[in-house]
PDB file of N, CA and C in Angstrom:
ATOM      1  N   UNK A   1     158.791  58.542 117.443  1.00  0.00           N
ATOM      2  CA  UNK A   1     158.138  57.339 117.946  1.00  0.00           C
ATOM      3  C   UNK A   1     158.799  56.944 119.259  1.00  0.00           C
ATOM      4  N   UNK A   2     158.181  56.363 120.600  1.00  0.00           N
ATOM      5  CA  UNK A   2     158.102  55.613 121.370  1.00  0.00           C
ATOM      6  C   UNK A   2     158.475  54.127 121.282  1.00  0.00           C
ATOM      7  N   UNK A   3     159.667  53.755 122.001  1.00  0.00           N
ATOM      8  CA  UNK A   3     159.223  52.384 121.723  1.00  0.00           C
ATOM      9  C   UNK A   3     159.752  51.544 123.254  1.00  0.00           C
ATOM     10  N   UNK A   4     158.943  50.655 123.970  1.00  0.00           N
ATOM     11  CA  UNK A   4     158.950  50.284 125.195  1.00  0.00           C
ATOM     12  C   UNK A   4     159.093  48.949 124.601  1.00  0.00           C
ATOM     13  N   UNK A   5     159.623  47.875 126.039  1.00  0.00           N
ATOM     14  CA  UNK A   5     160.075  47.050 126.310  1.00  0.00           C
ATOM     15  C   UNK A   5     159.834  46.256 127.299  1.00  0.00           C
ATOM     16  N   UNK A   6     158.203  45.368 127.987  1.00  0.00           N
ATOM     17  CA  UNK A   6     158.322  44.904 128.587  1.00  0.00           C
ATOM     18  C   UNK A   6     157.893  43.107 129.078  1.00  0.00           C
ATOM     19  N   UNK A   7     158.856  42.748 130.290  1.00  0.00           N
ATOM     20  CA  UNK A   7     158.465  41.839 130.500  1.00  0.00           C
ATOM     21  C   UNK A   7     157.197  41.795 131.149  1.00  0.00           C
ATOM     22  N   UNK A   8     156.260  40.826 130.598  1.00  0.00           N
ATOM     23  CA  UNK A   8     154.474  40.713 131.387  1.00  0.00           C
ATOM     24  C   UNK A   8     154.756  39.819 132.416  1.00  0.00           C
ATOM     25  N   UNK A   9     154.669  40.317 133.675  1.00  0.00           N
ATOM     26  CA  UNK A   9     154.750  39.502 134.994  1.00  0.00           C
ATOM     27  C   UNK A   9     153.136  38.403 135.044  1.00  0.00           C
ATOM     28  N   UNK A  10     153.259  37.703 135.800  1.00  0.00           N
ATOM     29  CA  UNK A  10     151.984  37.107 136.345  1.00  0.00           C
ATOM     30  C   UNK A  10     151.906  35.876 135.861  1.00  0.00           C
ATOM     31  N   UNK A  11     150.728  35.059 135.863  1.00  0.00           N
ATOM     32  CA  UNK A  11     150.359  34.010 135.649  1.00  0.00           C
ATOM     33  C   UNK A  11     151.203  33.452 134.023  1.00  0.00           C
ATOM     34  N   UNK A  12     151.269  31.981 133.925  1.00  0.00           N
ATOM     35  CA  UNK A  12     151.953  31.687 132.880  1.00  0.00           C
ATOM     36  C   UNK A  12     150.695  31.513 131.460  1.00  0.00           C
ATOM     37  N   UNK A  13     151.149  32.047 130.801  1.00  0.00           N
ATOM     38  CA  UNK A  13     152.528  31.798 129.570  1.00  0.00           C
ATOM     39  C   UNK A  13     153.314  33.615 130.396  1.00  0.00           C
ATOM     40  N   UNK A  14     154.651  33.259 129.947  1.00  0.00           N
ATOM     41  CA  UNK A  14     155.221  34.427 130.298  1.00  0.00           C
ATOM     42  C   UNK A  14     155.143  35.368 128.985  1.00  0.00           C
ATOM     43  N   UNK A  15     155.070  36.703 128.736  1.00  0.00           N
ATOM     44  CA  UNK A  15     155.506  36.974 127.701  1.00  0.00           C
ATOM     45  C   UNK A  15     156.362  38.142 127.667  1.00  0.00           C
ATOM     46  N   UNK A  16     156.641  38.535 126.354  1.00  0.00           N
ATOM     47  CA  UNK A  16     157.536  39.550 126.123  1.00  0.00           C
ATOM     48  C   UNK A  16     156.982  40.690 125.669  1.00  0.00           C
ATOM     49  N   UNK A  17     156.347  42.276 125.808  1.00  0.00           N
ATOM     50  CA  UNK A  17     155.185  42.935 124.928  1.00  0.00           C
ATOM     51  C   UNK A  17     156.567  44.081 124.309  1.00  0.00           C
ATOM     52  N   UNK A  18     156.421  44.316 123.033  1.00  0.00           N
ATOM     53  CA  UNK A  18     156.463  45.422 122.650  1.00  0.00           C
ATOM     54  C   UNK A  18     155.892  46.536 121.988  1.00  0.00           C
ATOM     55  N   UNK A  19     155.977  47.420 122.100  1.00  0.00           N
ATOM     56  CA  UNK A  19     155.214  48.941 121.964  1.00  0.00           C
ATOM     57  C   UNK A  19     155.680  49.480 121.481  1.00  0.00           C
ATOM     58  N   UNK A  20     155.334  50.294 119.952  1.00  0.00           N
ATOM     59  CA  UNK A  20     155.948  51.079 119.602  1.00  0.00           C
ATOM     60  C   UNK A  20     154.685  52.745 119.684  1.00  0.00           C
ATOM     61  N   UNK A  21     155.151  53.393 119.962  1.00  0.00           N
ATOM     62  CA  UNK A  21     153.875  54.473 120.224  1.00  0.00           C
ATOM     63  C   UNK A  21     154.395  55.828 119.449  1.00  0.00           C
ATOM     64  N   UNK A  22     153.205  56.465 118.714  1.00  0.00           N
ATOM     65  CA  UNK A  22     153.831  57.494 117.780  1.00  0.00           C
ATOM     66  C   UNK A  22     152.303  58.423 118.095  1.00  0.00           C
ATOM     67  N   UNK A  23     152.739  59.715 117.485  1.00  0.00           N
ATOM     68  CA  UNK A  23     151.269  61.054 117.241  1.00  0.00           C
ATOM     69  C   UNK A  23     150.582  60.937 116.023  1.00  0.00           C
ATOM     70  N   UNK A  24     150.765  59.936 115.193  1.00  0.00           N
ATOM     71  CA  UNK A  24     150.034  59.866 114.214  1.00  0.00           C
ATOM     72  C   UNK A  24     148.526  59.383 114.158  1.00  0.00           C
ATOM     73  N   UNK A  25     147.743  60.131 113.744  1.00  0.00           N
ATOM     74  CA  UNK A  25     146.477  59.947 113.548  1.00  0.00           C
ATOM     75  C   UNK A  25     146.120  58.893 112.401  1.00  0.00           C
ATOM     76  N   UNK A  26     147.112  58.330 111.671  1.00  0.00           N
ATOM     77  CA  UNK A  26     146.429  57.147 110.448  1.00  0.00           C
ATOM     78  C   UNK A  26     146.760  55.981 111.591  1.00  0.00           C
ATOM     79  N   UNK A  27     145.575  55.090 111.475  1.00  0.00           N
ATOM     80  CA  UNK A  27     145.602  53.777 111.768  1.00  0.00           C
ATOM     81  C   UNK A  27     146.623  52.931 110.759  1.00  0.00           C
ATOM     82  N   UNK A  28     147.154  51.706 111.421  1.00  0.00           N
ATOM     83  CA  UNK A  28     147.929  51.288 110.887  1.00  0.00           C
ATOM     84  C   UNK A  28     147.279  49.809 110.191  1.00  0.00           C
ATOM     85  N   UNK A  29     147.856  50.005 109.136  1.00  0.00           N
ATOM     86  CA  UNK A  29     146.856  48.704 107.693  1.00  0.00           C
ATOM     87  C   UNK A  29     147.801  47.928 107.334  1.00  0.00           C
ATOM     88  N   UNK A  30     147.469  46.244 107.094  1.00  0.00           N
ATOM     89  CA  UNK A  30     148.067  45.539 106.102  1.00  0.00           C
ATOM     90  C   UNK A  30     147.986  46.095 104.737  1.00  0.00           C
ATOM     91  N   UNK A  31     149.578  45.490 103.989  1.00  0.00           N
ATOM     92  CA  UNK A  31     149.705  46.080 102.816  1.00  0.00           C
ATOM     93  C   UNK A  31     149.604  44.576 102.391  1.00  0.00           C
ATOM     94  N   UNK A  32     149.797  44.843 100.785  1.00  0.00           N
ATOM     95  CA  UNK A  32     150.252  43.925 100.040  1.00  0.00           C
ATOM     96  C   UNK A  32     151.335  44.318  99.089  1.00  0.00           C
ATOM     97  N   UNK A  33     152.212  44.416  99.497  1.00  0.00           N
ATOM     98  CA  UNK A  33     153.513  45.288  98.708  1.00  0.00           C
ATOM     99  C   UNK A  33     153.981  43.690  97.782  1.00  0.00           C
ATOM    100  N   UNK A  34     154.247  44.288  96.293  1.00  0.00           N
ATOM    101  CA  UNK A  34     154.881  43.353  95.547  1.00  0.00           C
ATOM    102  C   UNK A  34     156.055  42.863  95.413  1.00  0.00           C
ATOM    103  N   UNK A  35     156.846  41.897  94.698  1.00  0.00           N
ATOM    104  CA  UNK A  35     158.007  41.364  95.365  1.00  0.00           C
ATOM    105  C   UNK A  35     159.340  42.492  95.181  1.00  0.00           C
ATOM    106  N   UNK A  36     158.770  43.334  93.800  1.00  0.00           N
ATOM    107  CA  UNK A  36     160.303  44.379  94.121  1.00  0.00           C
ATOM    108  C   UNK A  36     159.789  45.612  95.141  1.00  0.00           C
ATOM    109  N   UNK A  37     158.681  45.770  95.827  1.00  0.00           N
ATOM    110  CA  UNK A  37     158.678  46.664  96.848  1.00  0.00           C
ATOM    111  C   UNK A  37     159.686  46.600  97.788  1.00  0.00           C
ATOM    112  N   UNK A  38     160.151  48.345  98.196  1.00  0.00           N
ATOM    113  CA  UNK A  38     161.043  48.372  98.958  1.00  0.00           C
ATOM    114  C   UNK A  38     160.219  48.450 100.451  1.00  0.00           C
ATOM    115  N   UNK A  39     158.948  48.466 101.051  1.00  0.00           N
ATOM    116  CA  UNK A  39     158.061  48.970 101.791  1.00  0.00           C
ATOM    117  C   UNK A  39     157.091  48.225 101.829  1.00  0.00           C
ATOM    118  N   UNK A  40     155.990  48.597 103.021  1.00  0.00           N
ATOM    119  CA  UNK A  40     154.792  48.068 102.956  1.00  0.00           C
ATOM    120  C   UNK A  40     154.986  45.965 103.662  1.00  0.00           C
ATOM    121  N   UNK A  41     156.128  45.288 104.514  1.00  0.00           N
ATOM    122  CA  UNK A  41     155.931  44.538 105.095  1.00  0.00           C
ATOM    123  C   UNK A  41     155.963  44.579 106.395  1.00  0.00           C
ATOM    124  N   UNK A  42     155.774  45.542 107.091  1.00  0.00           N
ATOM    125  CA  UNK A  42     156.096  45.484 108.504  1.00  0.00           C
ATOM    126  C   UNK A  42     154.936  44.915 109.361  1.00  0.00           C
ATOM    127  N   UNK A  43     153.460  45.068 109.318  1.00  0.00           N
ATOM    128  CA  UNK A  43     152.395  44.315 109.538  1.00  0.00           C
ATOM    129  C   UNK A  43     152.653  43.133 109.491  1.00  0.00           C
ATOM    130  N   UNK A  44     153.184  42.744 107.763  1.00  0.00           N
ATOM    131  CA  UNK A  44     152.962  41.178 107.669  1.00  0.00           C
ATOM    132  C   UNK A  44     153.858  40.544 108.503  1.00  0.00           C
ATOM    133  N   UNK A  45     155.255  40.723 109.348  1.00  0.00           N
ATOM    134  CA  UNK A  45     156.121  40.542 109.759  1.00  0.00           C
ATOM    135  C   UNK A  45     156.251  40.694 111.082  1.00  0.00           C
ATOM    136  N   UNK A  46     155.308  41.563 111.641  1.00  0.00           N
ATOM    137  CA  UNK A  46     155.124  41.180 112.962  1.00  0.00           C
ATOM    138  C   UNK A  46     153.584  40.482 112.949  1.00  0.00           C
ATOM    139  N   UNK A  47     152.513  40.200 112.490  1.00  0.00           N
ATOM    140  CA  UNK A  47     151.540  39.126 111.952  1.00  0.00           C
ATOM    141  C   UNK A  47     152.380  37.787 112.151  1.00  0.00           C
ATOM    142  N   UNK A  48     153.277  37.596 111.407  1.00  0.00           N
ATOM    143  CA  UNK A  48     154.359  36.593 110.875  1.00  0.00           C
ATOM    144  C   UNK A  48     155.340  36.034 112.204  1.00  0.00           C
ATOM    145  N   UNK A  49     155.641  36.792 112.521  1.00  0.00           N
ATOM    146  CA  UNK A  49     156.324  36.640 114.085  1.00  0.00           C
ATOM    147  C   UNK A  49     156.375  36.702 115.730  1.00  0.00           C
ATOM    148  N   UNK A  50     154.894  37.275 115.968  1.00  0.00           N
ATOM    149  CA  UNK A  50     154.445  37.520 117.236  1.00  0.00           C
ATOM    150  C   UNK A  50     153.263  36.391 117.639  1.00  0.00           C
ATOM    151  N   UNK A  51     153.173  36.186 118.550  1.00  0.00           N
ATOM    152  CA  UNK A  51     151.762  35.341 119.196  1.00  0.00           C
ATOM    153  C   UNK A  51     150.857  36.250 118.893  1.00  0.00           C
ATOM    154  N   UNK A  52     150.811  37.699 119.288  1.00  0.00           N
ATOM    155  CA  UNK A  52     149.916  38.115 118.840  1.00  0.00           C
ATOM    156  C   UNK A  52     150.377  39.758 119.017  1.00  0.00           C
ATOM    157  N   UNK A  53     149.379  40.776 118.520  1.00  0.00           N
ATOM    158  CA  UNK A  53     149.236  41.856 118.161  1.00  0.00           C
ATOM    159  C   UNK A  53     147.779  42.308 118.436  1.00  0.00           C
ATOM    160  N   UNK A  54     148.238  43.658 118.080  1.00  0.00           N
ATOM    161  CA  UNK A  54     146.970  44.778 118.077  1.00  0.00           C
ATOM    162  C   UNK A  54     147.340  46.193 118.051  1.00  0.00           C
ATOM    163  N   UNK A  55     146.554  47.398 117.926  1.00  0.00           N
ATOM    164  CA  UNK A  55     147.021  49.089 117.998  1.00  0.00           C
ATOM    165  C   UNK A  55     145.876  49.400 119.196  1.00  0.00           C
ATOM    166  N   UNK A  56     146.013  50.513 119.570  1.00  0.00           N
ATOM    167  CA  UNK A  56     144.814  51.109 120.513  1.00  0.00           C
ATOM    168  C   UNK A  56     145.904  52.511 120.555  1.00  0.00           C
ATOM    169  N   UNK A  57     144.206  53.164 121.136  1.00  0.00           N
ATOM    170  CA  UNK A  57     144.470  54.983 120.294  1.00  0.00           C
ATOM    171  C   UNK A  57     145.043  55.157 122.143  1.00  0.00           C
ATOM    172  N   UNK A  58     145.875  56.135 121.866  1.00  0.00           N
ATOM    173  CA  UNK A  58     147.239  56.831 122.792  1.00  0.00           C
ATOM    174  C   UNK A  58     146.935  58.472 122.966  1.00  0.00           C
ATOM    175  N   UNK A  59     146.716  59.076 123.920  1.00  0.00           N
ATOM    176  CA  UNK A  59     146.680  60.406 123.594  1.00  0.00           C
ATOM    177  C   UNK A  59     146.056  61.158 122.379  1.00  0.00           C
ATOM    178  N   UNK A  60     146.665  61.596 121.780  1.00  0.00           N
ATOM    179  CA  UNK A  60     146.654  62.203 119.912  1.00  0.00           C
ATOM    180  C   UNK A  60     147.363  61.089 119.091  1.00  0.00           C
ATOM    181  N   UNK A  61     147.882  60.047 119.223  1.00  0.00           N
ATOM    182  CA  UNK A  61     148.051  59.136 118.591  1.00  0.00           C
ATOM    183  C   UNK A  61     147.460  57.533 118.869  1.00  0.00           C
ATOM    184  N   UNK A  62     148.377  56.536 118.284  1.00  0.00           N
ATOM    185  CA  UNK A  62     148.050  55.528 118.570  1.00  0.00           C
ATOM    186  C   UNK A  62     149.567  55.015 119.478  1.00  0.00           C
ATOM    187  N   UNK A  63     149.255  53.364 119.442  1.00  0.00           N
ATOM    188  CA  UNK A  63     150.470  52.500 119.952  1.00  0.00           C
ATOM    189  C   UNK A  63     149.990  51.076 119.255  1.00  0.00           C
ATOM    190  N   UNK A  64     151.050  50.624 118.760  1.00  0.00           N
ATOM    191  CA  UNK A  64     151.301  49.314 118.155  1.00  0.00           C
ATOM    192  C   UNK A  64     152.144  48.570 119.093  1.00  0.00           C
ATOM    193  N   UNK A  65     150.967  47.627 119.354  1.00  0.00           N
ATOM    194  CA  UNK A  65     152.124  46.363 120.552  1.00  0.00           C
ATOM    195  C   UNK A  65     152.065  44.969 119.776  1.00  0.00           C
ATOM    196  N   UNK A  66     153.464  44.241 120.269  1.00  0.00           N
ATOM    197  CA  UNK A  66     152.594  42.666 119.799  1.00  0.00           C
ATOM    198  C   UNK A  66     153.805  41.557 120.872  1.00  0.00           C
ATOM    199  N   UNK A  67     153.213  40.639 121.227  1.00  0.00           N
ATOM    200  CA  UNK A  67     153.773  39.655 122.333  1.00  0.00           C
ATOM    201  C   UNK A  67     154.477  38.696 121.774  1.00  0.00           C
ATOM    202  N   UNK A  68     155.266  37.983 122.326  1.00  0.00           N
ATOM    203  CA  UNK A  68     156.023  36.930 122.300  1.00  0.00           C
ATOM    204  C   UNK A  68     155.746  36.013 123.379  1.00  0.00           C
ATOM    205  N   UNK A  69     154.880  34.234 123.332  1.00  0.00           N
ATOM    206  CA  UNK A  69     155.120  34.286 124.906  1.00  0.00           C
ATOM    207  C   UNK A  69     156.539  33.329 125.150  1.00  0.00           C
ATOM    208  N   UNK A  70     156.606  33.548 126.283  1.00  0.00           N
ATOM    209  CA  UNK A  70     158.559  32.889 126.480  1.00  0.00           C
ATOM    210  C   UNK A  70     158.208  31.660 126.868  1.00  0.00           C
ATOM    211  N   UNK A  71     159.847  30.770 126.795  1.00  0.00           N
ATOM    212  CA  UNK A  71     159.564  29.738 126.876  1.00  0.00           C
ATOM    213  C   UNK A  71     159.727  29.482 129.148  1.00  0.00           C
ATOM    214  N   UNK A  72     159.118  28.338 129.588  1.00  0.00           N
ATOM    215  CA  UNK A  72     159.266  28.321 130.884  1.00  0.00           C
ATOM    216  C   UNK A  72     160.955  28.025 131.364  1.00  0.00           C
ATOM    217  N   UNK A  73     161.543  27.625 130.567  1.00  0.00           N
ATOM    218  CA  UNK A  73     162.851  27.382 130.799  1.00  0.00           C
ATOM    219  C   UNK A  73     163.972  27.886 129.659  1.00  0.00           C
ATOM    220  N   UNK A  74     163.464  29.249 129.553  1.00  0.00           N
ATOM    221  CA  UNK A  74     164.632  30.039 127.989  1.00  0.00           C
ATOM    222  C   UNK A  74     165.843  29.137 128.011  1.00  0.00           C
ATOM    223  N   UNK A  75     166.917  29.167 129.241  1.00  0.00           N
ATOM    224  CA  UNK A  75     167.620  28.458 129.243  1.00  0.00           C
ATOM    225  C   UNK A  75     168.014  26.613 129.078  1.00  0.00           C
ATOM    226  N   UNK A  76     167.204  26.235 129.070  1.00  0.00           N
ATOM    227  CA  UNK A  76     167.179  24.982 128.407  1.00  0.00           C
ATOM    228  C   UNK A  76     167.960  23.942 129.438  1.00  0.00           C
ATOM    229  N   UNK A  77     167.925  24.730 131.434  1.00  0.00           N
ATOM    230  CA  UNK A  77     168.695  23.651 131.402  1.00  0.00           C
ATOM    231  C   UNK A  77     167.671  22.699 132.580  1.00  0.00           C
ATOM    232  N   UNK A  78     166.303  22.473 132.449  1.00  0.00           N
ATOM    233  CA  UNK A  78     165.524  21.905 132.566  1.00  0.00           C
ATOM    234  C   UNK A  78     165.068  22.265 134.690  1.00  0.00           C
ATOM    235  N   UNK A  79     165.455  23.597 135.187  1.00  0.00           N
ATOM    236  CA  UNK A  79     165.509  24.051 136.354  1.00  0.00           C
ATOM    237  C   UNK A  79     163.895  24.601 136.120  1.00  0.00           C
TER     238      UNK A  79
END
């Protein structure tokens, strides 16, 4: 697997994208894994933690991205 790192320049909200990119031909699915599953939350967890998400097909595979948008002043010291 691939996995990129970038900051999205341009107009605001700023965000953060990450990409993870692999050759696999299965699309990637929500599970519903039960509470002693060792597997099966990684969807719900970036669902759970990103502004947003999505996959789109890559070569012979796909890529899984999902954003963060930042805050205008990360640093907090009101500049």
């Amino acid at each position: 697997a691939l996995v990129s790192v970038e900051l999205v320049p341009g107009a605001a909200p700023r965000r953060l994208r990450l990409e993870v990119e692999d050759r696999s031909s299965q699309w990637p699915r929500r599970r519903h894994p039960g509470e002693t599953a060792t597997s099966g939350r990684g969807l719900l967890l970036v669902e759970a933690l990103s502004d947003r998400w999505g996959a789109e097909p890559r070569g012979s595979g796909k890529a899984l991205w999902c954003e963060f948008v930042l805050p205008d002043d990360p640093i907090g010291n009101g500049a």
